[in-house]
Protein backbone atom coordinates (compact mmCIF):
# COMPACT_ATOMS: atom_id res chain seq x y z
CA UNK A 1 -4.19 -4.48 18.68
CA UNK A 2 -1.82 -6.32 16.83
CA UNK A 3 1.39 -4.30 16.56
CA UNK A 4 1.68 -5.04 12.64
CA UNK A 5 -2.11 -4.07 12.53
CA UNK A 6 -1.08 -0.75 14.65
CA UNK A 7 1.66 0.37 12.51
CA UNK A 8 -0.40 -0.94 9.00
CA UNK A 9 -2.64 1.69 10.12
CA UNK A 10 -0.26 4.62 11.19
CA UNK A 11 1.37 4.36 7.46
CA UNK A 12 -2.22 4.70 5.97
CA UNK A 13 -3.25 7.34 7.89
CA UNK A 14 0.39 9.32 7.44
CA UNK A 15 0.11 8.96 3.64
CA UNK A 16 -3.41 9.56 2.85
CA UNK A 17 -2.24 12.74 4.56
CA UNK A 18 0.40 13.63 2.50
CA UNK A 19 -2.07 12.94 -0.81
CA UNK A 20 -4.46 15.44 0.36
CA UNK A 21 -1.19 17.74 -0.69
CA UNK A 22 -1.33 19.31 -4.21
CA UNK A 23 1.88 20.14 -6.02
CA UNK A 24 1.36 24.28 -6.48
CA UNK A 25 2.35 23.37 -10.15
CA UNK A 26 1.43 21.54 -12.51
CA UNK A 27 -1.63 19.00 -13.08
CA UNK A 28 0.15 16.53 -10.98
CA UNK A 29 -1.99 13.71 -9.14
CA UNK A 30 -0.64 11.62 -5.88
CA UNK A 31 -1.53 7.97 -6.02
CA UNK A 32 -1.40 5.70 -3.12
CA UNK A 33 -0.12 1.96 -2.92
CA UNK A 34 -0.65 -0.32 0.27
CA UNK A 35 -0.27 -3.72 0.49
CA UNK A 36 -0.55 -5.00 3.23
CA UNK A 37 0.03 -8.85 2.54
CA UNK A 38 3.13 -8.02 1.55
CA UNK A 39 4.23 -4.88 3.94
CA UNK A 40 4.67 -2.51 1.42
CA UNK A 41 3.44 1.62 1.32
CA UNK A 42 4.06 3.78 -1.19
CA UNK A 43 3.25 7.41 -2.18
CA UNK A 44 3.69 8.76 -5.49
CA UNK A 45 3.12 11.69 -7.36
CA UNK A 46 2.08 12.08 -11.32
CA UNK A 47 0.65 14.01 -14.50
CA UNK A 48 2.15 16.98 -16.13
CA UNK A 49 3.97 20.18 -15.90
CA UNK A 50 3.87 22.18 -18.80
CA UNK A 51 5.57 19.72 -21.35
CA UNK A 52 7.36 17.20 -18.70
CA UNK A 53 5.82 14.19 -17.35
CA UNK A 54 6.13 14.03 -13.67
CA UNK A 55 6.23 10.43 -12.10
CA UNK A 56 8.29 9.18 -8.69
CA UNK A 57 7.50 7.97 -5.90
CA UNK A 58 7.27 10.53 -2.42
CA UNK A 59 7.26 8.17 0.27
CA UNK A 60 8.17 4.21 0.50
CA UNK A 61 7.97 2.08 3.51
CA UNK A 62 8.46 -1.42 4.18
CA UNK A 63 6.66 -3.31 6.63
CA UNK A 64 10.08 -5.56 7.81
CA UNK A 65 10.00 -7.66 10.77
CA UNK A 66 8.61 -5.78 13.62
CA UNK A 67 9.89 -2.48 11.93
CA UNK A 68 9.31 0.21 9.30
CA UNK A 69 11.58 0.58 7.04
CA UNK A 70 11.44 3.88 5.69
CA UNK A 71 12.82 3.15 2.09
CA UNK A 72 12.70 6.12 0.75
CA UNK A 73 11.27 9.75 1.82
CA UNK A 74 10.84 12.83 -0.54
CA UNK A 75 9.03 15.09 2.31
CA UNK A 76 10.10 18.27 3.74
CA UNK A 77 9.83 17.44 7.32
CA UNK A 78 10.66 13.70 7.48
CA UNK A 79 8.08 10.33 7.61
CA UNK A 80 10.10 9.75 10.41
CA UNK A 81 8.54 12.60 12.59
CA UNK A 82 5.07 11.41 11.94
CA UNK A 83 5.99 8.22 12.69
CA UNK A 84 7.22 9.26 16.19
CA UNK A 85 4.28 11.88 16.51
CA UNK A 86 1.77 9.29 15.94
CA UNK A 87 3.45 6.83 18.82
CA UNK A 88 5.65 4.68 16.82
CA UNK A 89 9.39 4.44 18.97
CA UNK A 90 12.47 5.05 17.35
CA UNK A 91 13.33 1.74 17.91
CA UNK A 92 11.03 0.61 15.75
CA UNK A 93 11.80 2.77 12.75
CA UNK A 94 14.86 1.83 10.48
CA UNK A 95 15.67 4.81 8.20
CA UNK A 96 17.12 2.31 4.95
CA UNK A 97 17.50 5.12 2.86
CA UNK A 98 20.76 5.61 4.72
CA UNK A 99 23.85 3.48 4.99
CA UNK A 100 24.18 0.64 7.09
CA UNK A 101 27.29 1.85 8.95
CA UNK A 102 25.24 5.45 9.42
CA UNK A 103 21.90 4.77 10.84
CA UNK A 104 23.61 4.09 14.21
CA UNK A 105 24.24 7.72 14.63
CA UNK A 106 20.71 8.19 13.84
CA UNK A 107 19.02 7.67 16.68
CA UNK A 108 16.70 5.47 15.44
CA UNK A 109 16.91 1.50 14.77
CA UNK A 110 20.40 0.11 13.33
CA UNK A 111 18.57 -2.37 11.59
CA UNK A 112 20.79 -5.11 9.11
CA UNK A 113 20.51 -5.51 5.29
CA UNK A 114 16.20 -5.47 4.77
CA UNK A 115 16.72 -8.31 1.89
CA UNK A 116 18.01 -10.20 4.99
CA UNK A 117 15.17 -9.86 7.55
CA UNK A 118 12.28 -11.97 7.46
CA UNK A 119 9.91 -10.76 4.93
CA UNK A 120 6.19 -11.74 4.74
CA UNK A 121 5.69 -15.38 2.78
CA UNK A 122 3.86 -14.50 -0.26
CA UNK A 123 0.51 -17.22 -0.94
């Protein structure tokens, strides 16, 4: 398989996980994004609590390159992990949340500037 086509498919399965998760308050709903024309993943949470709407996103990835780009992540235990867990190597995963002149003492890929790698041509 394709490794674009593998890791498409990793990011689905990891976030329709992570929807399956209720908020314990609230009436908050998760809502899922993936496109995968343009390598982008998103997870996001909304609805009420009490009187105060409740919108953000959980999880974003980027499909980069031949990386994720883990854009941003609002979980307890890290995207990252699952990433690993589910056979994706570190060198692979960027964590862009974090500074450039950081994510070297990561562990996992350095990376450059995302808006600088080669991004999928749009039709």
């Amino acid at each position: 398989m394709d490794t674009r086509l593998k890791y498409q498919k990793i990011i689905k399965d990891i976030l329709s996980e992570y929807a399956k998760y209720k908020p314990a308050y609230g009436e908050i709903d998760s809502r899922l994004t993936f496109d995968d024309r343009n390598g982008a993943y998103a997870l996001f949470q909304l609805g009420w609590d009490g009187d105060e709407y409740v919108h953000g996103a959980i999880v974003h990835i980027d499909l980069v390159g031949d990386k994720i780009w883990i854009q941003y992540d609002g979980t307890e235990e890290g995207v990252a992990e699952d990433l690993l867990k589910a056979g994706v190597p570190k060198s692979s995963i960027v964590l862009g949340f974090r500074p450039v002149e950081l994510r070297k003492h990561t562990g996992f890929a350095v990376g450059g500037d995302a808006s600088q790698e080669t991004m999928p041509e749009l039709a």
